[in-house]
Protein backbone atom coordinates (compact mmCIF):
# COMPACT_ATOMS: atom_id res chain seq x y z
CA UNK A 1 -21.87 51.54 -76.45
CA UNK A 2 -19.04 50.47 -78.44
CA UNK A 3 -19.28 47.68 -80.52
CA UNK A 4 -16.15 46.19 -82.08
CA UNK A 5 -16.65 43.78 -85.21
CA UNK A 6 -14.62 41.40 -86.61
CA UNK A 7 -14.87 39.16 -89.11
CA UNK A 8 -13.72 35.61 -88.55
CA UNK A 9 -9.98 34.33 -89.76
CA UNK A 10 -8.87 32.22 -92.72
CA UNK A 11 -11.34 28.94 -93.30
CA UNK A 12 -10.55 25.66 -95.32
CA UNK A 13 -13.35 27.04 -96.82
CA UNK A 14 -16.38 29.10 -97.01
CA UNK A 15 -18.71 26.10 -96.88
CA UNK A 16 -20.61 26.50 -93.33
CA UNK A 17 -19.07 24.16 -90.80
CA UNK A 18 -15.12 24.44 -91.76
CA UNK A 19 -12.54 25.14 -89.14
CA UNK A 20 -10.00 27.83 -88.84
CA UNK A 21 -7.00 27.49 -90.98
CA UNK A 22 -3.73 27.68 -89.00
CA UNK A 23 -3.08 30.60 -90.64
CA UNK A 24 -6.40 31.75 -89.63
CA UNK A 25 -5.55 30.91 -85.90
CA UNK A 26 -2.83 33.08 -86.31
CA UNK A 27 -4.80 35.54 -87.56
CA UNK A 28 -7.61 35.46 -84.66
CA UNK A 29 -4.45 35.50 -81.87
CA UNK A 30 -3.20 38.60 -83.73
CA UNK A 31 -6.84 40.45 -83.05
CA UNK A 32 -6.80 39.62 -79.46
CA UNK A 33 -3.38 40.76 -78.83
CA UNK A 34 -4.02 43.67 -80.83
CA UNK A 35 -7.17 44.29 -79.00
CA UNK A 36 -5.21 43.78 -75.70
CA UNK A 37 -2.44 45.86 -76.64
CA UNK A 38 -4.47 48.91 -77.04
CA UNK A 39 -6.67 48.27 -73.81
CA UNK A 40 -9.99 47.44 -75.83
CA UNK A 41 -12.09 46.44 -73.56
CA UNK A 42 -14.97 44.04 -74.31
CA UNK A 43 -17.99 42.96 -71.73
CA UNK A 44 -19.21 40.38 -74.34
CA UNK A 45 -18.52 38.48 -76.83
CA UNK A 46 -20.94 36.99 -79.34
CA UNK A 47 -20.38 34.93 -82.68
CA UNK A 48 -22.60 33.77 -85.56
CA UNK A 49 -23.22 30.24 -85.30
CA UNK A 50 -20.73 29.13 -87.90
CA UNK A 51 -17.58 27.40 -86.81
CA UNK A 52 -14.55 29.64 -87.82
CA UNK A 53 -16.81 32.79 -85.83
CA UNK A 54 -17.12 30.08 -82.82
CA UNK A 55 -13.12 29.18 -83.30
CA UNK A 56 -11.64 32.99 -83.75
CA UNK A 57 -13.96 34.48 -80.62
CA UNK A 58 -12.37 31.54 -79.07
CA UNK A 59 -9.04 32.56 -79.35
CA UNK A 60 -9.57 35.98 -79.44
CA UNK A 61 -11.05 35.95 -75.63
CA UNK A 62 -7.74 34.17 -74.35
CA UNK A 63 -6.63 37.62 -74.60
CA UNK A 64 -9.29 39.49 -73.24
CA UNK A 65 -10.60 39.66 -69.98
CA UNK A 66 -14.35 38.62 -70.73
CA UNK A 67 -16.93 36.01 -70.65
CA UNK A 68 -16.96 32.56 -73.41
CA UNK A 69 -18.24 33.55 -76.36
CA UNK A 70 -21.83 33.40 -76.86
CA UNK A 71 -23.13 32.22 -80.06
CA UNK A 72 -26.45 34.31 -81.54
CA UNK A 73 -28.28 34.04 -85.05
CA UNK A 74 -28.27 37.79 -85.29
CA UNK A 75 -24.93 37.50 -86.79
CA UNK A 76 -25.51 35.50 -89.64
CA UNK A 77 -25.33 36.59 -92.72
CA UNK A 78 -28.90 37.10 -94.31
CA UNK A 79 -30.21 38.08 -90.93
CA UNK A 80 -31.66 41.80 -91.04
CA UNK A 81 -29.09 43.91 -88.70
CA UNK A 82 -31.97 45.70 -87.36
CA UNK A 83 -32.99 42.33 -85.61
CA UNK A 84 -28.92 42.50 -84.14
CA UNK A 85 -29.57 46.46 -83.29
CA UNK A 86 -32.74 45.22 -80.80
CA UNK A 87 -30.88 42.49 -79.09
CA UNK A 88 -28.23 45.11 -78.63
CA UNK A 89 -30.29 47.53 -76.82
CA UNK A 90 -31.41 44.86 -74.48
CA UNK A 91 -28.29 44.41 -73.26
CA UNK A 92 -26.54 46.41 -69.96
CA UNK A 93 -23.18 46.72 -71.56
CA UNK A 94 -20.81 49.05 -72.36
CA UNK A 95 -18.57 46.89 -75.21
CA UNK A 96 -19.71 43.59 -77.32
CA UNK A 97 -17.00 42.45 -79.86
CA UNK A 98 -19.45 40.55 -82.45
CA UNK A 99 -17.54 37.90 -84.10
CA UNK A 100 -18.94 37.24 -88.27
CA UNK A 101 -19.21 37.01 -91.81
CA UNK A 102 -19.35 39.06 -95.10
CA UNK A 103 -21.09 41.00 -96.33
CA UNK A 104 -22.80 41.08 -93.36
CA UNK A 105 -20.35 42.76 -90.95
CA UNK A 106 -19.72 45.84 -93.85
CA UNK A 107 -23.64 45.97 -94.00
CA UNK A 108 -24.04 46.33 -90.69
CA UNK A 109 -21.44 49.23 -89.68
CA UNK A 110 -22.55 50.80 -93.12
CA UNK A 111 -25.81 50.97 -91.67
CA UNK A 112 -24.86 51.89 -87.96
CA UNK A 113 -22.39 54.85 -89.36
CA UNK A 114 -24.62 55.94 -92.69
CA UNK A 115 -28.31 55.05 -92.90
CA UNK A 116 -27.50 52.47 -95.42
CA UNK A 117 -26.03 49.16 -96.22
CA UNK A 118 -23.49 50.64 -99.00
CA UNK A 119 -21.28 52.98 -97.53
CA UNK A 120 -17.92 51.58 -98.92
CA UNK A 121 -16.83 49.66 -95.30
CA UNK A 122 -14.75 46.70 -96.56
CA UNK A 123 -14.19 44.20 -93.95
CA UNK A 124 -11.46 41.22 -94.74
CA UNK A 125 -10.61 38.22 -92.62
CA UNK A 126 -9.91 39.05 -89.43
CA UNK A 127 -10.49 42.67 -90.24
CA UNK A 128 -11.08 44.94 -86.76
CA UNK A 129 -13.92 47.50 -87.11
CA UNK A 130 -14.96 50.09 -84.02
CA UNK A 131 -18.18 51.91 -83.85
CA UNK A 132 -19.41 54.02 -80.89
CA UNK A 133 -22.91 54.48 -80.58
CA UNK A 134 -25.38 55.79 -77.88
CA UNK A 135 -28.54 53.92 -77.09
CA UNK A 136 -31.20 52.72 -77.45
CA UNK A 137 -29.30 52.37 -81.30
CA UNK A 138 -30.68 53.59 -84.19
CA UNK A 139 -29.30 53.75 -87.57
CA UNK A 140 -27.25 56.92 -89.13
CA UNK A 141 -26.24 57.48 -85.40
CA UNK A 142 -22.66 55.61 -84.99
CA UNK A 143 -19.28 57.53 -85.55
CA UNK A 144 -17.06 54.59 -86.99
CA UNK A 145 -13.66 54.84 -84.58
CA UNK A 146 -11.63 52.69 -86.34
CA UNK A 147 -11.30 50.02 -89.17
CA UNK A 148 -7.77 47.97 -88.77
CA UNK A 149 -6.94 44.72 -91.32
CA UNK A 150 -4.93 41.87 -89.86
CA UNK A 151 -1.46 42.86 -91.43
CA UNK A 152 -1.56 46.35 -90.00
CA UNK A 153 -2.27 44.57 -86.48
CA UNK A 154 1.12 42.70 -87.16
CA UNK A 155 3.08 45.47 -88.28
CA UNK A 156 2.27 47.59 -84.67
CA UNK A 157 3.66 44.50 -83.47
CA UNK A 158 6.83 45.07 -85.12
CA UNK A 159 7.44 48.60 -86.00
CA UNK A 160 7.16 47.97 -89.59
């Protein structure tokens, strides 16, 4: 399965129910055409519960060719990932992009690629992270593909 994570764009704030920044809608657009670009496909998509997630899945799937966004509680942050890691294994899917929050996301992959929830994976706003991983999923087991930040998205855009 591959399982792309991103966290969500720039918020007014980090208080729970604040919208995308317009910067931050910029930011979410740049995923998706990034994620276009380089033929990422994606079966689902799921997003915490927390407005900006809702808002960037949002615009990320304008450039995709999947489903809404679903939202789940398995992405929030304080949630233990193995709770995420069984819902994942019930699904018939080859790609989920998961749509969240720090420190949650780096927890996660850290535990999906090491064992453990500290293995130095920093993920910033609107940060793209890649992880293939066979199933059912257990920890230790994923081989990280890729981790790409927003700006470096833009810059493929424009040969810089």
């Amino acid at each position: 399965m591959m399982l792309f994570f991103l966290r969500h764009g720039d918020a007014s704030s980090q208080e729970n129910e604040h919208p995308l920044t317009e910067t931050g809608r910029r930011q979410a657009d740049t995923a998706g055409l990034y994620m276009m670009h380089n033929g990422f496909l994606v079966n689902r998509i799921y997003t915490s519960p927390l407005l900006r997630a809702r808002e960037t899945g949002i615009i990320v799937r304008q450039h995709l060719s999947a489903p809404l966004p679903e939202t789940t509680e398995y992405l929030a942050n304080g949630t233990n990932p193995n709770q995420l890691f069984h819902f994942l294994n019930s699904l018939d899917v080859e790609s989920v992009l998961l749509v969240g929050h720090e420190p949650f996301l780096s927890g996660t992959i850290s535990m999906l690629i090491a064992g453990h929830s500290h293995a130095g994976i920093e993920i910033k706003k609107c940060t793209l992270g890649l992880v293939e991983i066979g199933l059912p999923i257990r920890t230790g087991s994923g081989l990280l593909k890729t981790i790409v930040d927003v700006m470096t998205m833009q810059r493929s855009f424009h040969g810089n």
